[in-house]
N, C-alpha and C. Protein backbone atom coordinates (compact mmCIF):
# COMPACT_ATOMS: atom_id res chain seq x y z
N UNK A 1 64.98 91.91 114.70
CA UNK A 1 66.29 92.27 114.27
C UNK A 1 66.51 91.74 112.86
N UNK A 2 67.14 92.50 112.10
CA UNK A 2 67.41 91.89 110.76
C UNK A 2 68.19 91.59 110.33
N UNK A 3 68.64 90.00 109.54
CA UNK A 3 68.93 89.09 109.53
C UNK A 3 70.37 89.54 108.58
N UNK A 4 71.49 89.25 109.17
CA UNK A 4 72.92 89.58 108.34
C UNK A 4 72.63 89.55 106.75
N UNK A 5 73.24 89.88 106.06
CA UNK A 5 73.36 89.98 104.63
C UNK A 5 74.71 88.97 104.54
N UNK A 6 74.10 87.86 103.92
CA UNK A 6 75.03 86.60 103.77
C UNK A 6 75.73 87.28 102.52
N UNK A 7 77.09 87.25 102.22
CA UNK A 7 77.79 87.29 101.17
C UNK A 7 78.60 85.94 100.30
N UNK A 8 78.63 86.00 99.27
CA UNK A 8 78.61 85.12 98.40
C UNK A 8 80.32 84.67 98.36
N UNK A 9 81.00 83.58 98.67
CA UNK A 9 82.23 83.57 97.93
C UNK A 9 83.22 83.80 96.70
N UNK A 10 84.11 84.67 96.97
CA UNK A 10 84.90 84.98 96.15
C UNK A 10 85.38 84.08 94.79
N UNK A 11 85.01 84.16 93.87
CA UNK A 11 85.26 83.13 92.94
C UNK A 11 87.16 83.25 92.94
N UNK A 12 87.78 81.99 92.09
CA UNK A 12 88.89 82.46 91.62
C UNK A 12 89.69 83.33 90.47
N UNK A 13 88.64 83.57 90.02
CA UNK A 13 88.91 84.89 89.12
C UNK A 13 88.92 85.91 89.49
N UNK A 14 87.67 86.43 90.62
CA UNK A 14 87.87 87.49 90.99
C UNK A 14 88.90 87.83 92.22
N UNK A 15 89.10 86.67 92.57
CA UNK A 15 90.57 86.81 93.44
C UNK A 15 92.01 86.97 92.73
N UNK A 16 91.69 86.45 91.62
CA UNK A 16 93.33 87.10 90.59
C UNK A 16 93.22 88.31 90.48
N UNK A 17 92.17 88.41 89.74
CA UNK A 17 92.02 89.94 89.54
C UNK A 17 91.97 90.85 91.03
N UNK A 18 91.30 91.05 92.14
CA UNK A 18 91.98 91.75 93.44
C UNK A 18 93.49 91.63 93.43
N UNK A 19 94.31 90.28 93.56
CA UNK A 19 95.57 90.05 93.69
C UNK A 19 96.64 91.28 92.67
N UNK A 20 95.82 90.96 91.47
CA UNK A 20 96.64 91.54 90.12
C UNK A 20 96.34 93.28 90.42
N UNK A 21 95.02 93.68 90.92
CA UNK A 21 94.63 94.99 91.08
C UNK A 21 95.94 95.18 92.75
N UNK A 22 95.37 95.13 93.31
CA UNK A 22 96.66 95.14 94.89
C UNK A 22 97.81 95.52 94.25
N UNK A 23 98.42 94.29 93.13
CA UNK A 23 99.61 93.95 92.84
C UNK A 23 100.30 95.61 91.73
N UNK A 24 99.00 96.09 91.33
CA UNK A 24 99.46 96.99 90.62
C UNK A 24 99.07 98.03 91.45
N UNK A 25 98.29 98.61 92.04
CA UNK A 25 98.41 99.82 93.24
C UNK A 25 99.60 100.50 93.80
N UNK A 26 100.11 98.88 94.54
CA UNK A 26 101.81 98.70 94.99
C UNK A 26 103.02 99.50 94.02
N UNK A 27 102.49 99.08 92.89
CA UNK A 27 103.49 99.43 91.75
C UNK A 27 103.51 100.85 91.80
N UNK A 28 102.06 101.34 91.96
CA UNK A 28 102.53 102.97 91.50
C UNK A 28 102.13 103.71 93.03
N UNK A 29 102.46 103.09 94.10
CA UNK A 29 102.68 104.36 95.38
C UNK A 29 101.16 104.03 95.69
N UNK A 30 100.29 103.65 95.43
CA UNK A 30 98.86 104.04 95.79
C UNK A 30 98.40 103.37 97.83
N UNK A 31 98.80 102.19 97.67
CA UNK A 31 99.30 101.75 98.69
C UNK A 31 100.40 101.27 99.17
N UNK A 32 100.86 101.01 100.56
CA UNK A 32 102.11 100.85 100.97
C UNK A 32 102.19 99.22 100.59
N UNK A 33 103.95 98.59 100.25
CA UNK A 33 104.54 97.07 100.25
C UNK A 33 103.91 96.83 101.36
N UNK A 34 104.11 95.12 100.75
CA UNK A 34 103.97 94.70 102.04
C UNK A 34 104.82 94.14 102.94
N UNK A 35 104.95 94.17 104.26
CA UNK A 35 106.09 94.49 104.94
C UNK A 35 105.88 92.80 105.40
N UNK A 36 107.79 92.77 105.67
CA UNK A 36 108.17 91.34 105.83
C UNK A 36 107.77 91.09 107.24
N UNK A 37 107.19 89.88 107.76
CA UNK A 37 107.09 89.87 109.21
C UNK A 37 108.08 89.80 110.34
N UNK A 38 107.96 90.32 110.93
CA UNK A 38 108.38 90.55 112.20
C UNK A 38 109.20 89.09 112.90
N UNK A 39 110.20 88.90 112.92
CA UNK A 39 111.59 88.06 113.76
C UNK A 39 111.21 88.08 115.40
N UNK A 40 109.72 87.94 115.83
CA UNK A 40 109.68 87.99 117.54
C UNK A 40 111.32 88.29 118.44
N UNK A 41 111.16 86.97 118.33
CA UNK A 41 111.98 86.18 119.20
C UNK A 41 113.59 87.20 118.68
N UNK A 42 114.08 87.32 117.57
CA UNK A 42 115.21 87.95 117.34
C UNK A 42 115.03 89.41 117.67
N UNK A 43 113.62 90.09 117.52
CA UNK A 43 113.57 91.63 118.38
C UNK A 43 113.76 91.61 119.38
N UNK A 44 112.87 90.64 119.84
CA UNK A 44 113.18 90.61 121.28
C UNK A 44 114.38 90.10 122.03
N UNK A 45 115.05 89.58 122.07
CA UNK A 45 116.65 89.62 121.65
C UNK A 45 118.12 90.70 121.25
N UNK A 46 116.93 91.33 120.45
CA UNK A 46 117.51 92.70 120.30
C UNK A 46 117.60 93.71 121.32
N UNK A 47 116.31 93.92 121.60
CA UNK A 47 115.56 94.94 122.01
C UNK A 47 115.92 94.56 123.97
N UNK A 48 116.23 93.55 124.19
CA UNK A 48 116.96 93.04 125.38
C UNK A 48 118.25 93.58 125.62
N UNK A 49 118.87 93.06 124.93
CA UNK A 49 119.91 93.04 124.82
C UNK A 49 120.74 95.20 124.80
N UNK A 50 119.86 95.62 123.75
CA UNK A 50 119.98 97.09 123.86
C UNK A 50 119.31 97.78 124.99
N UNK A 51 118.28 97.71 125.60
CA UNK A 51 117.86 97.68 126.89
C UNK A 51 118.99 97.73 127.61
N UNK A 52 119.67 96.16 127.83
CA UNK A 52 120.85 96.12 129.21
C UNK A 52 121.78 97.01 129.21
N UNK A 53 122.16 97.41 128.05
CA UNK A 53 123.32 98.00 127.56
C UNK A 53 123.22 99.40 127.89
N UNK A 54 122.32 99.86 127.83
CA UNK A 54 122.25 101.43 127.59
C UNK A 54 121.17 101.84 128.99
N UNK A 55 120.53 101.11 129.61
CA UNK A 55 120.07 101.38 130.95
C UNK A 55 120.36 101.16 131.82
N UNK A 56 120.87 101.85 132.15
CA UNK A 56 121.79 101.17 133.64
C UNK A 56 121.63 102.43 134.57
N UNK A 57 121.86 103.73 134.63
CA UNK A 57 121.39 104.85 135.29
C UNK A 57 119.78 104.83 136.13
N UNK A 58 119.84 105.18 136.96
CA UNK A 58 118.20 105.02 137.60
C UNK A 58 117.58 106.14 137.06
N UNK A 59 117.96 107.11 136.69
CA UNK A 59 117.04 108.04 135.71
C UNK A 59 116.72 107.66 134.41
N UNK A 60 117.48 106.81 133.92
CA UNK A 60 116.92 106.21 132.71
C UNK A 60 115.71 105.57 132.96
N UNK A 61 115.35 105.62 134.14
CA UNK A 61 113.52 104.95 134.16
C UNK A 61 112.81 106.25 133.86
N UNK A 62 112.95 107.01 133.60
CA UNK A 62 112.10 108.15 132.63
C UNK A 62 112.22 107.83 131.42
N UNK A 63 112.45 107.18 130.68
CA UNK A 63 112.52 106.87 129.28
C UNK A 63 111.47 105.84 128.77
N UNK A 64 111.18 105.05 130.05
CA UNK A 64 110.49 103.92 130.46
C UNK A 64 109.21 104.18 129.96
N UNK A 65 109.30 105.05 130.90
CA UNK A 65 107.69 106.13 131.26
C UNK A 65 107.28 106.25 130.14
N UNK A 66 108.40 107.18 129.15
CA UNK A 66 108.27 108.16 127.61
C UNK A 66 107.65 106.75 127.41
N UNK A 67 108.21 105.79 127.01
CA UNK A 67 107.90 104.78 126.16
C UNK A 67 106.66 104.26 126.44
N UNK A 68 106.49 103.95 127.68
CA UNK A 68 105.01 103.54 127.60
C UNK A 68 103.96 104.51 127.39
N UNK A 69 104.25 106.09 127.63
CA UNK A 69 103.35 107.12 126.85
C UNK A 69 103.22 106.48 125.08
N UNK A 70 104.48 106.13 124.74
CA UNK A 70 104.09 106.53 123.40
C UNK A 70 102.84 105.43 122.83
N UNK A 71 103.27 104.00 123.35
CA UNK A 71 102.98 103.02 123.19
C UNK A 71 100.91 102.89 123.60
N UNK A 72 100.67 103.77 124.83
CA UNK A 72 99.59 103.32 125.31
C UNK A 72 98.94 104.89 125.92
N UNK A 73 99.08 105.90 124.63
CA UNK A 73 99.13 107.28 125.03
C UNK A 73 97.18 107.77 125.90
N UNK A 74 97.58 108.40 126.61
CA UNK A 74 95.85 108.70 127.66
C UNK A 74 95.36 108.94 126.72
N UNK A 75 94.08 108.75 126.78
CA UNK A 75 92.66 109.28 126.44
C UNK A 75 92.81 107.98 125.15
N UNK A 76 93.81 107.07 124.71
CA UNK A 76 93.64 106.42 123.36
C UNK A 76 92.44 105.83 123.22
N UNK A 77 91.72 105.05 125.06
CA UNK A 77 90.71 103.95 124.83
C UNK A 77 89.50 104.71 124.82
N UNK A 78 89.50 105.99 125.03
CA UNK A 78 88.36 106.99 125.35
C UNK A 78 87.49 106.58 124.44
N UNK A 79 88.28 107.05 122.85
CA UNK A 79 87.24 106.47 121.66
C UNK A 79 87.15 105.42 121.05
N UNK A 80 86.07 104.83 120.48
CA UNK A 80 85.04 103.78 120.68
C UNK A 80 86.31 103.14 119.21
N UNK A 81 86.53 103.84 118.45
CA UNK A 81 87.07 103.73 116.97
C UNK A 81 88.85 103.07 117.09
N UNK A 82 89.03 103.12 118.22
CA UNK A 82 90.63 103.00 118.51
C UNK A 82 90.37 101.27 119.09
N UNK A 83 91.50 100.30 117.57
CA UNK A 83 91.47 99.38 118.30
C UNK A 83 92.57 99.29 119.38
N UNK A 84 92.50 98.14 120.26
CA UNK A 84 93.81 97.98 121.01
C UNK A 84 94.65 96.90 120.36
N UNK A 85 95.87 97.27 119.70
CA UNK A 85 96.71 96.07 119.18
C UNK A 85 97.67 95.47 120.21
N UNK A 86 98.11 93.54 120.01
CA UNK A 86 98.26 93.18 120.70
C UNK A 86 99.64 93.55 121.51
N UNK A 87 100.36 94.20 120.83
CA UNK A 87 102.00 95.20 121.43
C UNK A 87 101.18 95.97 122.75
N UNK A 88 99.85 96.88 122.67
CA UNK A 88 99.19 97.71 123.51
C UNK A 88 99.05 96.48 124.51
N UNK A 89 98.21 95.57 124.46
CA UNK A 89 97.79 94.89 125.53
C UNK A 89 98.95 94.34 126.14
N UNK A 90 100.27 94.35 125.99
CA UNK A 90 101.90 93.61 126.40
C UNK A 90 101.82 95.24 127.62
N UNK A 91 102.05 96.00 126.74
CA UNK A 91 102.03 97.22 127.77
C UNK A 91 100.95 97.24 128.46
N UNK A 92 100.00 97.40 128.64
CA UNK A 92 98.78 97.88 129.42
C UNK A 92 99.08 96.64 130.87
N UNK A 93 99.50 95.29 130.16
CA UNK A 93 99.64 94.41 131.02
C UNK A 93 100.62 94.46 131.86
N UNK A 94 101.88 95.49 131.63
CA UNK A 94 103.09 95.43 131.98
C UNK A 94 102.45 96.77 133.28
N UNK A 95 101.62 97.31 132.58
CA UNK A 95 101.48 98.65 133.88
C UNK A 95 100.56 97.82 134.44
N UNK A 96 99.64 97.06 134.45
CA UNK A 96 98.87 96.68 135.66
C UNK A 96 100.29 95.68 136.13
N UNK A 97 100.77 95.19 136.16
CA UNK A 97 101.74 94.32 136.70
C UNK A 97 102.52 95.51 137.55
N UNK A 98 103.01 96.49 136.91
CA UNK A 98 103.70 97.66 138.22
C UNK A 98 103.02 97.90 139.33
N UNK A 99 101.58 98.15 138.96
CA UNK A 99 100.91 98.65 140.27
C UNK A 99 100.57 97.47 141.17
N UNK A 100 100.28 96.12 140.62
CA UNK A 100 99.78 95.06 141.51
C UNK A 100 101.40 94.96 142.33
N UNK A 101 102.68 94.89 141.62
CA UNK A 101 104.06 94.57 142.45
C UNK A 101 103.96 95.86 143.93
N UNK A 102 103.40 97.38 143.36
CA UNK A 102 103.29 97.87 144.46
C UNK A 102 102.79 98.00 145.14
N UNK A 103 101.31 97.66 145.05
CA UNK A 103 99.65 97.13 146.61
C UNK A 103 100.57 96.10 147.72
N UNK A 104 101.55 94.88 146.46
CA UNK A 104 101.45 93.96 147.48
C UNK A 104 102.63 94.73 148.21
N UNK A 105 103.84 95.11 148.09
CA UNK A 105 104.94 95.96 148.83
C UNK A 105 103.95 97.06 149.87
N UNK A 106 103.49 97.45 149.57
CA UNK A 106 102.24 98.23 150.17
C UNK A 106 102.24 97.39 151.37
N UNK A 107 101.10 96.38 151.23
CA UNK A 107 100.34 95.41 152.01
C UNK A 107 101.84 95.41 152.97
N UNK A 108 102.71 94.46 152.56
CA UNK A 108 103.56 94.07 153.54
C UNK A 108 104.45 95.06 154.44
N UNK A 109 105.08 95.91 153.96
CA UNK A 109 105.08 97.53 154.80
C UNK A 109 103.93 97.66 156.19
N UNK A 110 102.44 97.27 155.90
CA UNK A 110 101.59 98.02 156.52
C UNK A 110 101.81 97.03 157.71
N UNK A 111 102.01 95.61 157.30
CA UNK A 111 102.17 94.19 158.37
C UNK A 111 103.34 94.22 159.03
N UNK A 112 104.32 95.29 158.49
CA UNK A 112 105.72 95.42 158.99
C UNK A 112 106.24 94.31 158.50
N UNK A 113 105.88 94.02 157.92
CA UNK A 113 107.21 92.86 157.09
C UNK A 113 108.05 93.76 155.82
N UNK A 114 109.19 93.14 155.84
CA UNK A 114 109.82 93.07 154.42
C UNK A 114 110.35 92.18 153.56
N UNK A 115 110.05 91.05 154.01
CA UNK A 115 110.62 89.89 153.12
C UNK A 115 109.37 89.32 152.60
N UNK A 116 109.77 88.85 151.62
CA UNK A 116 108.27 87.76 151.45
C UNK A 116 108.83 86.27 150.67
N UNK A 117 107.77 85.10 150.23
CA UNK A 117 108.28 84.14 149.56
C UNK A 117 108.05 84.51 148.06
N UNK A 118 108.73 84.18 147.34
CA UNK A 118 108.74 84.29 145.82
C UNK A 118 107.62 83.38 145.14
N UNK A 119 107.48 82.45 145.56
CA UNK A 119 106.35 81.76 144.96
C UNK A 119 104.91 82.49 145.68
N UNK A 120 105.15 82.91 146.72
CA UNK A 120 103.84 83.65 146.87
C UNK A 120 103.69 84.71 146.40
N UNK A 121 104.20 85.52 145.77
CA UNK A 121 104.56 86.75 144.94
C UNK A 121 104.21 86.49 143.61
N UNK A 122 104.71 85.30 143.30
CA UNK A 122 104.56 85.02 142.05
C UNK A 122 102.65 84.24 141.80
N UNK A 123 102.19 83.68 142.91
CA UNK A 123 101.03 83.68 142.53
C UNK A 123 100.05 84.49 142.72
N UNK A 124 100.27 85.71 143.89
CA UNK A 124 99.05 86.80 144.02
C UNK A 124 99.51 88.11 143.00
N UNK A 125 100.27 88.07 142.79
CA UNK A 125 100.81 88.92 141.90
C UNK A 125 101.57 88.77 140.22
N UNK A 126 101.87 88.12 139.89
CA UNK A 126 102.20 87.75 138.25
C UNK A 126 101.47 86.69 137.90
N UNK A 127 101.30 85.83 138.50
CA UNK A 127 100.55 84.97 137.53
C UNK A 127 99.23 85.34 136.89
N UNK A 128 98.25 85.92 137.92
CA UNK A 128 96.90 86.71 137.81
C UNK A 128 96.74 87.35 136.09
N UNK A 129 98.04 87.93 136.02
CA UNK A 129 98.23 89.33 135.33
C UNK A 129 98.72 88.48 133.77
N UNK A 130 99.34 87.53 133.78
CA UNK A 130 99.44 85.91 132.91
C UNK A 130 98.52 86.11 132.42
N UNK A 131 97.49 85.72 133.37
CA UNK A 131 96.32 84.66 132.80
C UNK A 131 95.15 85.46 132.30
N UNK A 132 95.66 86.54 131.93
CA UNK A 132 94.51 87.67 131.43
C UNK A 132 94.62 87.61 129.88
């Protein structure tokens, strides 16, 4: 097998100059600003908060759906070239978490039960899905 092609460090000149080249690209449209980061905790906050407000109808769980189409659309992992970003893996995790909540409702239906304990719920079923 043949042996990586070691590359040399960037001097600091030629890092002004990338910086100064970037810096003028920006200037004329060539590439996009660069965008301010992301407030987690205050989107999510947001994005809660507008959630409660405006879902409240049980058909509004079709919107749900839309959304996780858009977010984690079929065939995306098919090709080799598509990374998964970490917003995708929040969703992908959120749908294996739907289906594991419904095996175990499943399971207990089949035992004729309907109650169960919450801490046991919470460890054959969410935590698993955590720790991935």
């Amino acid at each position: 097998m043949a042996a990586k092609k070691k590359y040399k460090k960037l001097t600091n000149a030629e890092k002004k100059l990338r910086k100064e080249l970037r810096e003028e690209l920006r200037d004329e449209g060539i590439i996009p600003p660069k965008k301010p980061p992301l407030n987690r905790r205050k989107f999510g906050q947001e994005a809660t908060k507008a959630f409660e407000e405006n879902m409240k109808k049980y058909y509004d769980l079709s919107y749900i759906h839309q959304a996780i189409y858009w977010m984690a659309p079929k065939g995306f992992l098919d090709s080799k070239h598509n990374k998964v970003s970490l917003e995708q893996v929040g969703i992908y995790k959120m749908m294996k978490l739907a289906v594991e909540i419904k095996k175990f409702e499943e399971e207990l239906a089949a035992k004729g039960e309907n109650t169960y304990n919450v801490k046991e719920f919470y460890l054959q079923v969410v935590e698993p899905i955590l720790q991935l």
